[in-house]
Structures are given as structure tokens and as C-alpha cells.
Protein backbone atom coordinates (compact mmCIF):
# COMPACT_ATOMS: atom_id res chain seq x y z
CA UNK A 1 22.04 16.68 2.53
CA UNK A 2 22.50 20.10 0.56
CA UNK A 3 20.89 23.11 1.74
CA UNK A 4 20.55 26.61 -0.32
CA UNK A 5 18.02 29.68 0.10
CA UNK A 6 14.46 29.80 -1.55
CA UNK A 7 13.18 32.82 -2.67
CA UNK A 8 12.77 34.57 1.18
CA UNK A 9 15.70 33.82 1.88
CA UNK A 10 15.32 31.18 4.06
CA UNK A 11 17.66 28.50 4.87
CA UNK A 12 16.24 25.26 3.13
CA UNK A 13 17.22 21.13 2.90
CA UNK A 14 17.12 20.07 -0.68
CA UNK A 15 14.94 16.88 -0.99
CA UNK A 16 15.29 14.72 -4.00
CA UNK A 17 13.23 11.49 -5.17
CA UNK A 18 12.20 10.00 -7.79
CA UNK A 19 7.95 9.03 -8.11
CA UNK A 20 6.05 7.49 -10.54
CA UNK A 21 5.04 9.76 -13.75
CA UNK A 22 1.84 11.59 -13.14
CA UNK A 23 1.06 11.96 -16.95
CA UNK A 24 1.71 8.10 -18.12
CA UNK A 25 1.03 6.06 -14.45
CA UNK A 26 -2.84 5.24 -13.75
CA UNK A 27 -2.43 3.71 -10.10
CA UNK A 28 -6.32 4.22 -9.61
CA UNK A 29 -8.00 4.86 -6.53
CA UNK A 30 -6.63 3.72 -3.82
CA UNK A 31 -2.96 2.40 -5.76
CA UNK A 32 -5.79 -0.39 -7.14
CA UNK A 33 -4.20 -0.34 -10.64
CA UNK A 34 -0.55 -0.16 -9.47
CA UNK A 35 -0.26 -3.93 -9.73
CA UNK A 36 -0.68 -3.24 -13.60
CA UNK A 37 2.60 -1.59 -13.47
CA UNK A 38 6.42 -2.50 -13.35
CA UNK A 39 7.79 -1.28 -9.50
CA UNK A 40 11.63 -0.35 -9.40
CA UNK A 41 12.98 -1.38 -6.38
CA UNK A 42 16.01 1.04 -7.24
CA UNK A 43 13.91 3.90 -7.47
CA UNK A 44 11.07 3.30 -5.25
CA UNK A 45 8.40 3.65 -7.46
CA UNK A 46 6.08 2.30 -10.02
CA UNK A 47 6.93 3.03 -13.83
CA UNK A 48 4.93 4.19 -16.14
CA UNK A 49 4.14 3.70 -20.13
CA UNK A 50 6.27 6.56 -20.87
CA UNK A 51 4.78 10.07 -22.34
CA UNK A 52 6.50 13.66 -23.02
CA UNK A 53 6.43 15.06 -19.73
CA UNK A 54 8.67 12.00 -18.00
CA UNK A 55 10.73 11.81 -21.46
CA UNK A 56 9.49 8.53 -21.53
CA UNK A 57 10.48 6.88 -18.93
CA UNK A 58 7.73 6.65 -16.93
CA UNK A 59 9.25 8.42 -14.13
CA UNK A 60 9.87 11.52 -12.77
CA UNK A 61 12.73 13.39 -10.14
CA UNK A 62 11.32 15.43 -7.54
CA UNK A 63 13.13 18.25 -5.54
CA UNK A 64 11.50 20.01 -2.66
CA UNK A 65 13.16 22.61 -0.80
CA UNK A 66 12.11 22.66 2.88
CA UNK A 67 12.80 25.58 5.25
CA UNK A 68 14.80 24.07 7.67
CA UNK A 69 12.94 26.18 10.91
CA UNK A 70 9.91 23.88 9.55
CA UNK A 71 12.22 20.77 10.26
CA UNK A 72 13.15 21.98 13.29
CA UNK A 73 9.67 22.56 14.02
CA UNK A 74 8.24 18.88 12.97
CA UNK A 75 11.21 17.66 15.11
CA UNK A 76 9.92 19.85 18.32
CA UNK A 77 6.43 18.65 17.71
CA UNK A 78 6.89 15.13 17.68
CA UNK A 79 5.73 12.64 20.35
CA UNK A 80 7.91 13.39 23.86
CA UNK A 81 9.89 10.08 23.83
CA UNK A 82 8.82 7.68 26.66
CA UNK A 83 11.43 7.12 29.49
């Protein structure tokens, strides 16, 4: 994984994924409409119709950039492992 600074300068893990289209996808409440939808097994996620904001592909990349002292600290939270 890469890792660069965010804005405070912290250390952070780039994230990327890709998710279905939040302007062009209807999944409904619940993912009830999803079936309505093609899934790509590739990407993980359900396509959309297609509209401006996904250039029309009915899907969208994500990038998050998480500090990695909050990693460290989901990983020292976690359930103690059981001997």
C-alpha cells in the first residue's frame, strides 16, 4: 500500500476502491433495488445507468487517506485473540 501526508501532516495509507455511482445507482432501502442492477465481480460493485458525475459509467473510484496512528489504533482495539 502507498502512504503520503494529509494536510496535518500526518502519516496516512492510501485506500482505493471502486463503488457503485451515487448519482445514477438507486439500490433502495436496504440494497432492495440492487437486484435491478448489473454487479461487476471485477470491481465489486453494482453499476449504474451512467450520468455526468461517474462519466457514465455507472461507477465511481474512491480514495481515502487514513492516518495510520488510527490503524494502529483499530488494530490495538480489536478483540484480545483467544489462546
Amino acid at each position: 500500500m502507498a502512504h503520503r501526508r494529509n494536510e496535518r501532516g500526518e502519516m496516512c495509507e492510501v485506500v482505493k476502491f471502486t463503488r457503485s455511482c451515487t448519482g445514477c445507482f438507486e439500490g433502495g432501502e436496504c440494497m432492495g433495488l440492487a437486484h435491478n442492477y448489473r454487479f461487476d465481480s471485477k470491481a465489486g460493485c453494482h453499476v449504474g445507468a451512467g450520468c455526468e458525475e461517474c462519466g457514465y459509467t455507472g461507477k465511481r473510484r474512491q480514495v481515502l487517506y487514513i492516518p495510520l496512528s488510527q490503524i494502529k489504533e483499530l488494530n490495538n482495539s480489536g478483540a484480545k485473540k483467544e489462546k
